[in-house]
Protein backbone atom coordinates (compact mmCIF):
# COMPACT_ATOMS: atom_id res chain seq x y z
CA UNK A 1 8.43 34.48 63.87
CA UNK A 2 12.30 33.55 63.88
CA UNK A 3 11.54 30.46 65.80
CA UNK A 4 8.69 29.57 63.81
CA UNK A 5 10.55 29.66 60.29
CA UNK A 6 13.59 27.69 62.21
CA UNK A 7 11.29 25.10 63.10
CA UNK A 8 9.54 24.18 59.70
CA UNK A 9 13.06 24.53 58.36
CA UNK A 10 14.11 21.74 60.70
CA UNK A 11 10.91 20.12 60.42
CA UNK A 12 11.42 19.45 56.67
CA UNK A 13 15.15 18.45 57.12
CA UNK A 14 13.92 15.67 59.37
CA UNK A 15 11.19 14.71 57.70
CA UNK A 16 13.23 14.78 53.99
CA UNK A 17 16.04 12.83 55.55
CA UNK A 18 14.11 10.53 58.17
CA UNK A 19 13.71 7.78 55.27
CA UNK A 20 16.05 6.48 52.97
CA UNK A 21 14.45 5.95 49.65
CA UNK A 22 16.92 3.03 48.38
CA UNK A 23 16.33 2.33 44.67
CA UNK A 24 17.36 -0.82 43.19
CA UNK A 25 17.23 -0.46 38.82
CA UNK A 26 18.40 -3.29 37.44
CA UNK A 27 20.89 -1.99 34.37
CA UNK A 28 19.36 -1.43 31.27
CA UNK A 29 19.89 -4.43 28.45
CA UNK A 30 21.89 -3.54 25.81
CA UNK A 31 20.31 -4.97 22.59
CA UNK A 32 23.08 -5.46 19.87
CA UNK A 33 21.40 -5.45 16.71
CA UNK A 34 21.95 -8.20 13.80
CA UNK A 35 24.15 -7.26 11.45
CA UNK A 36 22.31 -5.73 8.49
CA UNK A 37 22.10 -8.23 5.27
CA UNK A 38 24.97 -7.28 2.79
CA UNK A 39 23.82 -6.68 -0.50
CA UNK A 40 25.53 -9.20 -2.51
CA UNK A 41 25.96 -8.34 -6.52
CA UNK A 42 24.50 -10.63 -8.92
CA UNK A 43 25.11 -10.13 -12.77
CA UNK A 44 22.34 -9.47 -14.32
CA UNK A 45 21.84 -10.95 -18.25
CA UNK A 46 22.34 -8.13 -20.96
CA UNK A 47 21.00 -9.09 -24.52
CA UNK A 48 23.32 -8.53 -26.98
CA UNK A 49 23.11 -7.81 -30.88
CA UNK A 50 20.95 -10.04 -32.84
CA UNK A 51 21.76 -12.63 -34.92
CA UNK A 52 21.68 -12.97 -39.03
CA UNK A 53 17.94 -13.65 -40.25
CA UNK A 54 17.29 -16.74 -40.79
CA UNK A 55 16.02 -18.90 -44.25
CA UNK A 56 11.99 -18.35 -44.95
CA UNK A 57 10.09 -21.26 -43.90
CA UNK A 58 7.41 -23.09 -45.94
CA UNK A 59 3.95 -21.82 -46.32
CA UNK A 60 1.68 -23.70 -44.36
CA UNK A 61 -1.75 -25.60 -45.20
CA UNK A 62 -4.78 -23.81 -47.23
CA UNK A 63 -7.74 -23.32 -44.30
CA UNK A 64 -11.03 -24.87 -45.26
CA UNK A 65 -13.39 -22.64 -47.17
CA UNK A 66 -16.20 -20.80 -44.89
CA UNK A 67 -20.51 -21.80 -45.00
CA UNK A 68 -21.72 -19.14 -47.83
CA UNK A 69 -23.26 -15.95 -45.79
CA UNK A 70 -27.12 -15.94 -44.42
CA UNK A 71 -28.66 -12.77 -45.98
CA UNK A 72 -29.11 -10.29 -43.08
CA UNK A 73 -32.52 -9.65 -40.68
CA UNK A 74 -34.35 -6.85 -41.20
CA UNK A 75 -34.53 -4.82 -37.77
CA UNK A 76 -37.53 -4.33 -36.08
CA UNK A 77 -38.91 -0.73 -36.00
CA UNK A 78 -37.72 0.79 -32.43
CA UNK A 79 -41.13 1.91 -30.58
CA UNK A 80 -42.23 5.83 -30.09
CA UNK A 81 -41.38 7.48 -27.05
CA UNK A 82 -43.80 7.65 -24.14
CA UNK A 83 -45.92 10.97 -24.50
CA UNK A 84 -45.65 12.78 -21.14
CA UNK A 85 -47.85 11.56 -18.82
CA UNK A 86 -48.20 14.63 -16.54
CA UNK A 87 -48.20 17.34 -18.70
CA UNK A 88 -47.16 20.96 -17.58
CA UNK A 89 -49.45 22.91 -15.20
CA UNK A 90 -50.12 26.36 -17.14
CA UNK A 91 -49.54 29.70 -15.52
């Protein structure tokens, strides 16, 4: 049993080291980002007090006079509702 547990040990240190895994990774790019936009202040307009009132204008131009009224329609008489067409079964 010693000599069997030797030789797997051995086994896997050959078989582990027999190949050299060589890996080649390029670097990784280093991505600088743009410079963030710099808020730039812009005065904004603020109204100030108002002013003095100013002189009343003129009045303007009488409109022309309206077409007398037409006297109204009479309505027509709304219709009776449906009577049911299926009436109730009785009990």
């Amino acid at each position: 049993m010693r000599y069997a547990i030797l030789l797997a040990a051995a086994a896997a240190a050959l078989g582990l080291s027999a190949c050299e895994k060589t890996v080649n990774n390029p670097p990784p790019v280093v991505e600088t980002p743009a410079p963030a936009a710099v808020a730039v202040p812009v005065p904004v307009p603020v109204p100030g007090p108002s002013g003095p009132e100013g002189a009343k204008g003129e009045p303007g131009p009488a409109g022309a006079q309206g077409a007398p009224g037409a006297p109204a329609e009479p309505k027509p008489a709304e219709p009776a509702p449906p009577a049911e067409q299926n009436p109730p079964p009785s009990r």
